[in-house]
C-alpha atoms as a PDB file:
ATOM      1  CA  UNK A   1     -14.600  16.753  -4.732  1.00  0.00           C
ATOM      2  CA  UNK A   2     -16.994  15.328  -7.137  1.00  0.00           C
ATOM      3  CA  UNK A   3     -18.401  11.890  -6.791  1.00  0.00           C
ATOM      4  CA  UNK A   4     -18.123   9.567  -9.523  1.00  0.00           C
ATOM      5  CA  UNK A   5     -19.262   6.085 -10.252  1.00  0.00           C
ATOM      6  CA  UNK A   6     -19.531   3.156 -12.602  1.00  0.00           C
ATOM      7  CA  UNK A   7     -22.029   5.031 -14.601  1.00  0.00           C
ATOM      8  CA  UNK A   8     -19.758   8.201 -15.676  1.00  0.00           C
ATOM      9  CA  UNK A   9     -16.288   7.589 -15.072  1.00  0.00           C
ATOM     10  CA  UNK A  10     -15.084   6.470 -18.765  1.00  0.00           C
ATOM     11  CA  UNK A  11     -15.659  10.132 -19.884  1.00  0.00           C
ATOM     12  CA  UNK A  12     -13.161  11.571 -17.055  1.00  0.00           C
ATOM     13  CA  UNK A  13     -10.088   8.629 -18.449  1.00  0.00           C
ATOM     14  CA  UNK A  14     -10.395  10.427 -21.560  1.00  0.00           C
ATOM     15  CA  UNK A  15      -7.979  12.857 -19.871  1.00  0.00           C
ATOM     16  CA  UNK A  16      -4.407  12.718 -19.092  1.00  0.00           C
ATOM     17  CA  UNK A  17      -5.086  14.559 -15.440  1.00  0.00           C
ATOM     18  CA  UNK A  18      -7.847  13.178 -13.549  1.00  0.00           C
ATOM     19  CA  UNK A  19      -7.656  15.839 -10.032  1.00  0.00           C
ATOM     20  CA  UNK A  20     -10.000  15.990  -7.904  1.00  0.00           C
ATOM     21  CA  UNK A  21     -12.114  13.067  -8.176  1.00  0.00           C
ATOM     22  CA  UNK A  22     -14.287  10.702  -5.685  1.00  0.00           C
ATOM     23  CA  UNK A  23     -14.482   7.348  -7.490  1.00  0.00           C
ATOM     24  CA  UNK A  24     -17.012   4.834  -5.525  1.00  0.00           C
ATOM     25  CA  UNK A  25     -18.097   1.479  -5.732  1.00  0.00           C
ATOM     26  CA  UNK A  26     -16.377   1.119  -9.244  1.00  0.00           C
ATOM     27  CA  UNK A  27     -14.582  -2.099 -10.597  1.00  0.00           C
ATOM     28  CA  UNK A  28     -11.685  -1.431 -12.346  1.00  0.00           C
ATOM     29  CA  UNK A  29     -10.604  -4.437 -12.593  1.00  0.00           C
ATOM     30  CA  UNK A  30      -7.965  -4.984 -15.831  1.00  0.00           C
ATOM     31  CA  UNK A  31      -8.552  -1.800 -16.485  1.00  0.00           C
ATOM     32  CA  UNK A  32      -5.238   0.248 -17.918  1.00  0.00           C
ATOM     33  CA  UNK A  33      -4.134   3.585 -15.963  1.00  0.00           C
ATOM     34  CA  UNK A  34      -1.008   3.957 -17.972  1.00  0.00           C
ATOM     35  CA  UNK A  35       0.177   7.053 -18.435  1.00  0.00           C
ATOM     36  CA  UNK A  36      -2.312   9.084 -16.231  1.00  0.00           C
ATOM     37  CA  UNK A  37      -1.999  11.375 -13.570  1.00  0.00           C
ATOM     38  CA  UNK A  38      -4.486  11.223 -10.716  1.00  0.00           C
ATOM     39  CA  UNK A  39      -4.023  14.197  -8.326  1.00  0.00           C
ATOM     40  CA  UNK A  40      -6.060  14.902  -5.004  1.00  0.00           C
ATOM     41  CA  UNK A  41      -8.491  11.535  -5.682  1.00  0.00           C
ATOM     42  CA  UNK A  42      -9.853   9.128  -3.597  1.00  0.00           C
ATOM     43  CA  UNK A  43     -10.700   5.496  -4.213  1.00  0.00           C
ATOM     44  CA  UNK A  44     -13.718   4.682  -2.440  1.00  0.00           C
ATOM     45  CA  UNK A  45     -15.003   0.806  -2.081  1.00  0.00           C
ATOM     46  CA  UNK A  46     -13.158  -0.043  -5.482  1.00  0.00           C
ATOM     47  CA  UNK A  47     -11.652  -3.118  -7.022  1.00  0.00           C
ATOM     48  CA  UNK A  48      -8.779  -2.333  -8.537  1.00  0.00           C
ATOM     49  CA  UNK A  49      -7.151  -5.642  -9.433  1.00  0.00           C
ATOM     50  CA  UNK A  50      -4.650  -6.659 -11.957  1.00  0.00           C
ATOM     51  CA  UNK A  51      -4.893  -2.554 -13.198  1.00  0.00           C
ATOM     52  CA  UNK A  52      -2.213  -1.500 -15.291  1.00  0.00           C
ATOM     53  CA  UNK A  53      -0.334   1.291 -13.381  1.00  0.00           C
ATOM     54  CA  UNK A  54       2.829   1.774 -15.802  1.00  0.00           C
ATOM     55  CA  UNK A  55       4.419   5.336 -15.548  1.00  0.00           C
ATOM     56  CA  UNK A  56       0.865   6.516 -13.542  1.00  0.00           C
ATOM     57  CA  UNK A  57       1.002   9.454 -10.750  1.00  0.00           C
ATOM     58  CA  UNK A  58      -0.900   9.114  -7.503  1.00  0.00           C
ATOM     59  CA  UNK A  59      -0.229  12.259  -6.280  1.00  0.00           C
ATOM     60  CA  UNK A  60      -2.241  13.047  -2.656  1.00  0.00           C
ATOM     61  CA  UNK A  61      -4.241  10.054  -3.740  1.00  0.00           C
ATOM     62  CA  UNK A  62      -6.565   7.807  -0.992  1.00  0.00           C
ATOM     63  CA  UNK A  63      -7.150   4.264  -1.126  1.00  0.00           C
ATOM     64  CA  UNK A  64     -10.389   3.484   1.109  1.00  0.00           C
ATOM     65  CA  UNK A  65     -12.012   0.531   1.688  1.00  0.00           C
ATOM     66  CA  UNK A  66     -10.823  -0.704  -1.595  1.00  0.00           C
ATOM     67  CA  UNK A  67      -9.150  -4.356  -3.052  1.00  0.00           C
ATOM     68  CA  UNK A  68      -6.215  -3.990  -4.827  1.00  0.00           C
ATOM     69  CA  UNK A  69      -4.737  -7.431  -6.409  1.00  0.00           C
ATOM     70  CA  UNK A  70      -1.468  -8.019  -8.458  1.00  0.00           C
ATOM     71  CA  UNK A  71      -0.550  -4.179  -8.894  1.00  0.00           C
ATOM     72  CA  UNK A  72       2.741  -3.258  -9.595  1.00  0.00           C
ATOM     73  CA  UNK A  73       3.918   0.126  -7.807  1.00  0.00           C
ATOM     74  CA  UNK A  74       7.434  -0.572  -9.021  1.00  0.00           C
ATOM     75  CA  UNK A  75       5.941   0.998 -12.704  1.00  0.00           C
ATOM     76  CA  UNK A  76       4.579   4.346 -10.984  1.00  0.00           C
ATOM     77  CA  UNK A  77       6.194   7.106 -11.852  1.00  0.00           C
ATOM     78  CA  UNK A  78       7.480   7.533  -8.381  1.00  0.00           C
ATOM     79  CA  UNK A  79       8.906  11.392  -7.586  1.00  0.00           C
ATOM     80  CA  UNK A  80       5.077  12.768  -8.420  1.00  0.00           C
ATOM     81  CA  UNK A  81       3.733   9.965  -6.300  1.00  0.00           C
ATOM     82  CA  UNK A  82       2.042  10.302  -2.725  1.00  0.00           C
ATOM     83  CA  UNK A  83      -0.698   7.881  -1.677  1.00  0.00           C
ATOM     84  CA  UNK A  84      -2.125   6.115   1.575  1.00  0.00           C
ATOM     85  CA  UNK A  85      -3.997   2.984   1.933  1.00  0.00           C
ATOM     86  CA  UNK A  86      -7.017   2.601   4.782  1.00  0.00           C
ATOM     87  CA  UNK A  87      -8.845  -0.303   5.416  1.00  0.00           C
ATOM     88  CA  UNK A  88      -7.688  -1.749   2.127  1.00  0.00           C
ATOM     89  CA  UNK A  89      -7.121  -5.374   0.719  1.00  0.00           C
ATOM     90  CA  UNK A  90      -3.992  -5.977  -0.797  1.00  0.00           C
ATOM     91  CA  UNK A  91      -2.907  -9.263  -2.099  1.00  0.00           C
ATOM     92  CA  UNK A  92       0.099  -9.520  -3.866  1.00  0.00           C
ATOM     93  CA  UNK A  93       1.096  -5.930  -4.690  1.00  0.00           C
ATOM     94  CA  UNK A  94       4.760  -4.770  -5.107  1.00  0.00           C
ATOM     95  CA  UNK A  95       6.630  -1.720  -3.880  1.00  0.00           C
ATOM     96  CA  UNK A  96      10.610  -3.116  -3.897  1.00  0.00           C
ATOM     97  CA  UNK A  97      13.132  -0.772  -3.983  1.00  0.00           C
ATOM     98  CA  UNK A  98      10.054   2.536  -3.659  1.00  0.00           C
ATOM     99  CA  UNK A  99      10.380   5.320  -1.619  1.00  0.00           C
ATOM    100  CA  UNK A 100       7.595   5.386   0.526  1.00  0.00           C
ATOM    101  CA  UNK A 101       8.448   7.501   3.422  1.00  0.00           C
ATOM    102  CA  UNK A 102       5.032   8.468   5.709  1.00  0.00           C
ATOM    103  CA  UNK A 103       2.775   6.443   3.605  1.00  0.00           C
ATOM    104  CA  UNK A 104       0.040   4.427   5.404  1.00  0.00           C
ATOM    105  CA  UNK A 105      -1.661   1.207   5.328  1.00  0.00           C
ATOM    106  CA  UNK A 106      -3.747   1.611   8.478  1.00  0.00           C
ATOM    107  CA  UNK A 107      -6.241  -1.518   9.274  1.00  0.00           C
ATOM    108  CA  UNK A 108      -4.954  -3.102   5.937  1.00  0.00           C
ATOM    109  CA  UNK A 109      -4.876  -6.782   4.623  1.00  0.00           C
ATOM    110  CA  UNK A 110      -1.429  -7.121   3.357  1.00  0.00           C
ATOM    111  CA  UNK A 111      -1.548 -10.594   2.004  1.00  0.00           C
ATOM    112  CA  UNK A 112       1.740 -12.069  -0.098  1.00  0.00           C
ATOM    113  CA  UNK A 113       2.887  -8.231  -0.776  1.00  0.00           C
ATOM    114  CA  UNK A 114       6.351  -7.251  -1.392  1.00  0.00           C
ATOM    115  CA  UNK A 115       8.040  -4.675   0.127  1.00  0.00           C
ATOM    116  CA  UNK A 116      11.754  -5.966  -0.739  1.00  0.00           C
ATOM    117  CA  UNK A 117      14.645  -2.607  -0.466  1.00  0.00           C
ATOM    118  CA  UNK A 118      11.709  -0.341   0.235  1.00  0.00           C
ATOM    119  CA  UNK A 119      12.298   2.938   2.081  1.00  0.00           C
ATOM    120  CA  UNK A 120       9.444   2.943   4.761  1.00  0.00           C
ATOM    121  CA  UNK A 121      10.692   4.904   7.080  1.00  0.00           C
ATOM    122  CA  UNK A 122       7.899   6.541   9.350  1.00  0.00           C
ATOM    123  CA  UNK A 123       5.012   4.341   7.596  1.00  0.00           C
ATOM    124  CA  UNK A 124       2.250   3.584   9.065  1.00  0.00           C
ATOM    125  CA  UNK A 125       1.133  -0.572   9.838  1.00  0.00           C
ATOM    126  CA  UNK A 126      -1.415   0.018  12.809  1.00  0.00           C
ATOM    127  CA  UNK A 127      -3.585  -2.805  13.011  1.00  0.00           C
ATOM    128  CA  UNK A 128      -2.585  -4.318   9.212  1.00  0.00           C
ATOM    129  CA  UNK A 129      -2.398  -7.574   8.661  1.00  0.00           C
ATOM    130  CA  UNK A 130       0.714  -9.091   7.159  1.00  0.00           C
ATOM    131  CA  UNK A 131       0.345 -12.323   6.618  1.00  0.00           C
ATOM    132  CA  UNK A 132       3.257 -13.940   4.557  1.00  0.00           C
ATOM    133  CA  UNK A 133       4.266 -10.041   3.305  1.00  0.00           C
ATOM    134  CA  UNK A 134       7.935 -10.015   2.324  1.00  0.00           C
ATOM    135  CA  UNK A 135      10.562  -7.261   4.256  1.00  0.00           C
ATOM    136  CA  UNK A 136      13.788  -8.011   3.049  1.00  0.00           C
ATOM    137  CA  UNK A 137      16.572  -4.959   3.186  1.00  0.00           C
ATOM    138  CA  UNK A 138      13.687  -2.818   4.478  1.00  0.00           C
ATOM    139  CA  UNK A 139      14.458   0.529   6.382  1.00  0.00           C
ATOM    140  CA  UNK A 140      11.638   0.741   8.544  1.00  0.00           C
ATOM    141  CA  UNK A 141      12.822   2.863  10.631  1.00  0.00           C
ATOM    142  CA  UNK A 142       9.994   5.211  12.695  1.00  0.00           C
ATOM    143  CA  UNK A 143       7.797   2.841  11.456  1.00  0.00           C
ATOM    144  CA  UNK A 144       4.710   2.333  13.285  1.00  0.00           C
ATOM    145  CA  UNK A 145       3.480  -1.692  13.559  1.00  0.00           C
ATOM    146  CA  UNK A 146       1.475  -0.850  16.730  1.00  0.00           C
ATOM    147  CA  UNK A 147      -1.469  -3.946  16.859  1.00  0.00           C
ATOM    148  CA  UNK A 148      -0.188  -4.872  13.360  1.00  0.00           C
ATOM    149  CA  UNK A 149      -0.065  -8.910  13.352  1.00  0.00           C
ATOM    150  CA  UNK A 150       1.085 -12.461  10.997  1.00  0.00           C
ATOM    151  CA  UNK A 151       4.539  -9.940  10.292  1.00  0.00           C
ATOM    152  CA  UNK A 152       7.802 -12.067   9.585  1.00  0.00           C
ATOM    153  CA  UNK A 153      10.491  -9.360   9.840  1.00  0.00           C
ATOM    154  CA  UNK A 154      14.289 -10.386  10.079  1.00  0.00           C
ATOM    155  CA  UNK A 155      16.057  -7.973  12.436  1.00  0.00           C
ATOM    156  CA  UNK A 156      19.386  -8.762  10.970  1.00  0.00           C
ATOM    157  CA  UNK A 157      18.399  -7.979   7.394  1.00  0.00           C
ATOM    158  CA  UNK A 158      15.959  -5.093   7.960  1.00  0.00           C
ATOM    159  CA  UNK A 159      16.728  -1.517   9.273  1.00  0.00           C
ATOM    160  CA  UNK A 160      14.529  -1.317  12.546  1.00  0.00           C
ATOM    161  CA  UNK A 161      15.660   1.440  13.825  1.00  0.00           C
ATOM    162  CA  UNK A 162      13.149   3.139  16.614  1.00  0.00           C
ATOM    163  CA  UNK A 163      10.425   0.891  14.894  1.00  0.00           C
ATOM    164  CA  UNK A 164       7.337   1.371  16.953  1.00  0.00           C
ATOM    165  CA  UNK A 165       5.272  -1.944  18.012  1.00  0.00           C
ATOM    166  CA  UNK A 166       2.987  -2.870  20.673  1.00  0.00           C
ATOM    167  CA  UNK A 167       4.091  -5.085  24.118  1.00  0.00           C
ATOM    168  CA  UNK A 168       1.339  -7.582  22.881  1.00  0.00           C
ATOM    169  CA  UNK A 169       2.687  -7.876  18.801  1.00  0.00           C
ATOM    170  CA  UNK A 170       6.440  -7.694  19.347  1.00  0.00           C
ATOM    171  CA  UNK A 171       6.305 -11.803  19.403  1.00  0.00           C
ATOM    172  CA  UNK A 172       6.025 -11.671  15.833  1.00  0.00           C
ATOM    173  CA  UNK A 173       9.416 -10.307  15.714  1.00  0.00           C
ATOM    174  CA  UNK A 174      10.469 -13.382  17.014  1.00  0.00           C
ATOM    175  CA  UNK A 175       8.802 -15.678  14.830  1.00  0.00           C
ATOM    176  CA  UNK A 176      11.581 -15.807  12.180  1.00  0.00           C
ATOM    177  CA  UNK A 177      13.923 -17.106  14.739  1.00  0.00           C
ATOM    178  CA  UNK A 178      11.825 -20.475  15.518  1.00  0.00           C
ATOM    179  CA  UNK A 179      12.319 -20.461  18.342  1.00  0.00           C
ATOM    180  CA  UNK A 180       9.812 -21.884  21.337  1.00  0.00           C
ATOM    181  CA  UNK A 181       8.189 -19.424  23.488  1.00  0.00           C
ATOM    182  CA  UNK A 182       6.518 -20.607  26.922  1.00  0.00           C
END
Protein backbone atom coordinates (compact mmCIF):
# COMPACT_ATOMS: atom_id res chain seq x y z
CA UNK A 1 0.00 0.00 0.00
CA UNK A 2 1.59 3.18 -0.96
CA UNK A 3 1.84 6.09 1.35
CA UNK A 4 0.59 9.30 0.31
CA UNK A 5 0.49 12.76 1.73
CA UNK A 6 -0.41 16.40 1.40
CA UNK A 7 2.37 16.83 -1.02
CA UNK A 8 1.16 14.25 -3.88
CA UNK A 9 -2.26 13.30 -3.42
CA UNK A 10 -4.08 15.82 -6.01
CA UNK A 11 -2.46 13.77 -8.88
CA UNK A 12 -4.10 10.32 -7.58
CA UNK A 13 -8.07 12.40 -7.47
CA UNK A 14 -7.47 12.81 -11.00
CA UNK A 15 -8.82 9.24 -11.18
CA UNK A 16 -12.17 7.79 -10.84
CA UNK A 17 -10.62 4.58 -8.74
CA UNK A 18 -8.29 5.48 -6.11
CA UNK A 19 -7.31 1.43 -4.66
CA UNK A 20 -4.86 0.88 -2.72
CA UNK A 21 -3.83 3.96 -1.12
CA UNK A 22 -2.32 5.11 2.47
CA UNK A 23 -3.37 8.76 2.82
CA UNK A 24 -1.62 10.43 6.10
CA UNK A 25 -1.69 13.48 7.87
CA UNK A 26 -3.74 15.14 4.96
CA UNK A 27 -6.59 17.81 5.39
CA UNK A 28 -9.26 17.34 3.26
CA UNK A 29 -11.26 19.47 4.58
CA UNK A 30 -14.21 20.84 1.90
CA UNK A 31 -12.69 18.91 -0.32
CA UNK A 32 -15.29 17.07 -2.98
CA UNK A 33 -15.08 13.07 -3.30
CA UNK A 34 -18.09 12.89 -5.51
CA UNK A 35 -18.25 10.38 -7.71
CA UNK A 36 -15.06 8.38 -6.71
CA UNK A 37 -14.38 5.05 -5.78
CA UNK A 38 -11.84 4.38 -3.06
CA UNK A 39 -11.11 0.62 -2.74
CA UNK A 40 -8.67 -1.11 -0.14
CA UNK A 41 -7.52 2.64 1.39
CA UNK A 42 -6.83 3.79 4.59
CA UNK A 43 -7.25 7.21 6.14
CA UNK A 44 -4.51 7.81 8.39
CA UNK A 45 -4.51 11.02 10.94
CA UNK A 46 -6.82 12.97 8.37
CA UNK A 47 -9.36 15.72 8.60
CA UNK A 48 -11.95 15.04 6.61
CA UNK A 49 -14.63 17.58 7.49
CA UNK A 50 -17.53 18.96 5.67
CA UNK A 51 -16.10 16.54 2.43
CA UNK A 52 -18.47 16.03 -0.17
CA UNK A 53 -19.18 12.23 -0.31
CA UNK A 54 -22.22 12.19 -2.93
CA UNK A 55 -22.55 8.79 -4.83
CA UNK A 56 -18.64 7.89 -3.42
CA UNK A 57 -17.58 4.04 -2.71
CA UNK A 58 -15.61 3.12 0.38
CA UNK A 59 -15.13 -0.19 -0.39
CA UNK A 60 -12.66 -2.16 2.41
CA UNK A 61 -11.83 1.38 3.35
CA UNK A 62 -10.12 2.35 7.12
CA UNK A 63 -10.72 5.35 9.00
CA UNK A 64 -7.72 5.75 11.63
CA UNK A 65 -7.09 8.23 13.90
CA UNK A 66 -8.89 10.61 11.71
CA UNK A 67 -11.77 13.71 12.31
CA UNK A 68 -14.58 13.48 10.32
CA UNK A 69 -17.21 16.55 10.72
CA UNK A 70 -20.66 17.10 8.98
CA UNK A 71 -20.34 14.07 6.42
CA UNK A 72 -23.20 12.71 4.98
CA UNK A 73 -23.07 8.74 4.50
CA UNK A 74 -26.72 8.83 3.49
CA UNK A 75 -25.13 10.11 -0.27
CA UNK A 76 -22.62 7.00 -0.51
CA UNK A 77 -23.33 4.83 -2.91
CA UNK A 78 -24.10 2.19 -0.40
CA UNK A 79 -24.14 -1.68 -1.99
CA UNK A 80 -20.16 -1.09 -3.02
CA UNK A 81 -19.60 0.35 0.41
CA UNK A 82 -17.59 -1.34 3.38
CA UNK A 83 -15.69 0.82 5.87
CA UNK A 84 -14.63 0.85 9.69
CA UNK A 85 -13.84 3.67 11.90
CA UNK A 86 -10.86 3.36 14.80
CA UNK A 87 -10.01 5.83 17.11
CA UNK A 88 -11.86 8.39 15.04
CA UNK A 89 -13.68 11.79 15.78
CA UNK A 90 -16.96 12.11 14.51
CA UNK A 91 -19.15 15.03 15.10
CA UNK A 92 -22.22 15.25 13.45
CA UNK A 93 -22.08 12.61 10.70
CA UNK A 94 -25.20 10.78 9.32
CA UNK A 95 -25.88 7.16 8.48
CA UNK A 96 -30.08 7.00 8.79
CA UNK A 97 -31.71 4.43 7.17
CA UNK A 98 -27.72 2.66 5.97
CA UNK A 99 -26.95 -0.72 6.12
CA UNK A 100 -24.12 -1.07 8.17
CA UNK A 101 -23.99 -4.56 9.33
CA UNK A 102 -20.26 -5.49 11.07
CA UNK A 103 -18.96 -2.06 10.67
CA UNK A 104 -16.87 -0.62 13.56
CA UNK A 105 -16.31 2.45 15.44
CA UNK A 106 -13.94 1.07 18.06
CA UNK A 107 -12.52 3.84 20.70
CA UNK A 108 -14.54 6.49 18.65
CA UNK A 109 -15.91 10.04 19.55
CA UNK A 110 -19.38 9.91 18.31
CA UNK A 111 -20.50 13.38 19.09
CA UNK A 112 -24.26 14.64 17.79
CA UNK A 113 -24.17 11.68 15.01
CA UNK A 114 -27.17 10.16 13.59
CA UNK A 115 -27.80 6.80 13.27
CA UNK A 116 -31.80 7.11 12.85
CA UNK A 117 -33.42 3.45 10.93
CA UNK A 118 -29.86 2.23 10.60
CA UNK A 119 -29.20 -1.51 10.28
CA UNK A 120 -26.27 -2.08 12.82
CA UNK A 121 -26.62 -5.26 13.54
CA UNK A 122 -23.26 -6.90 14.84
CA UNK A 123 -21.40 -3.32 14.89
CA UNK A 124 -18.91 -2.67 16.83
CA UNK A 125 -19.12 0.47 19.85
CA UNK A 126 -16.27 -0.81 22.28
CA UNK A 127 -15.11 1.95 24.22
CA UNK A 128 -16.87 4.89 21.78
CA UNK A 129 -18.14 7.65 23.07
CA UNK A 130 -21.70 8.67 22.31
CA UNK A 131 -22.43 11.59 23.66
CA UNK A 132 -25.88 13.06 22.52
CA UNK A 133 -25.69 10.41 19.24
CA UNK A 134 -29.23 9.77 18.01
CA UNK A 135 -30.65 5.75 17.84
CA UNK A 136 -34.04 5.98 16.89
CA UNK A 137 -35.67 2.66 15.04
CA UNK A 138 -32.15 1.20 15.26
CA UNK A 139 -31.64 -2.68 14.94
CA UNK A 140 -28.72 -3.14 16.93
CA UNK A 141 -28.97 -6.30 17.38
CA UNK A 142 -25.37 -8.36 18.12
CA UNK A 143 -24.17 -5.16 18.62
CA UNK A 144 -21.26 -4.79 20.75
CA UNK A 145 -21.37 -1.44 23.30
CA UNK A 146 -18.93 -3.20 25.70
CA UNK A 147 -17.13 0.06 27.81
CA UNK A 148 -18.95 2.29 25.27
CA UNK A 149 -20.36 5.38 27.45
CA UNK A 150 -22.79 9.06 27.30
CA UNK A 151 -25.30 6.41 24.97
CA UNK A 152 -29.12 7.42 25.19
CA UNK A 153 -30.77 4.33 23.63
CA UNK A 154 -34.66 3.80 23.98
CA UNK A 155 -35.34 0.08 24.43
CA UNK A 156 -38.86 0.45 23.28
CA UNK A 157 -37.99 2.12 19.99
CA UNK A 158 -34.72 0.34 19.15
CA UNK A 159 -34.18 -3.39 18.21
CA UNK A 160 -31.75 -4.65 21.06
CA UNK A 161 -31.82 -7.85 20.50
CA UNK A 162 -28.67 -9.90 22.17
CA UNK A 163 -26.97 -6.36 22.25
CA UNK A 164 -23.72 -6.89 24.04
CA UNK A 165 -22.75 -4.25 26.95
CA UNK A 166 -20.66 -4.27 29.91
CA UNK A 167 -22.11 -4.79 33.87
CA UNK A 168 -20.42 -1.32 34.50
CA UNK A 169 -22.15 0.73 31.12
CA UNK A 170 -25.58 -0.90 31.07
CA UNK A 171 -26.77 2.30 33.37
CA UNK A 172 -26.77 4.24 30.36
CA UNK A 173 -29.54 2.18 29.15
CA UNK A 174 -31.41 3.52 31.79
CA UNK A 175 -30.77 7.02 31.40
CA UNK A 176 -33.66 7.70 28.97
CA UNK A 177 -36.06 6.57 31.55
CA UNK A 178 -35.10 9.41 34.26
CA UNK A 179 -35.31 7.69 36.55
CA UNK A 180 -33.14 7.94 40.09
CA UNK A 181 -30.63 5.37 40.71
CA UNK A 182 -29.13 4.93 44.39
Amino acid sequence: MQKITEENYQEIFKSEEIIGYHFTWINFTGRSFSRKNFIDCVFDKCNLSNVDIDYTTFNDVEFKNSKLVGMNFTQLRMKLSNFNFHDCNLVMCYFNELSLKWISFEDCELFECNFTKTYLAKANFMYANLEKTIFAGTNLESANFEWASNFTINPKINNLEKTIFSRDNVFWLLSYLDIIIK
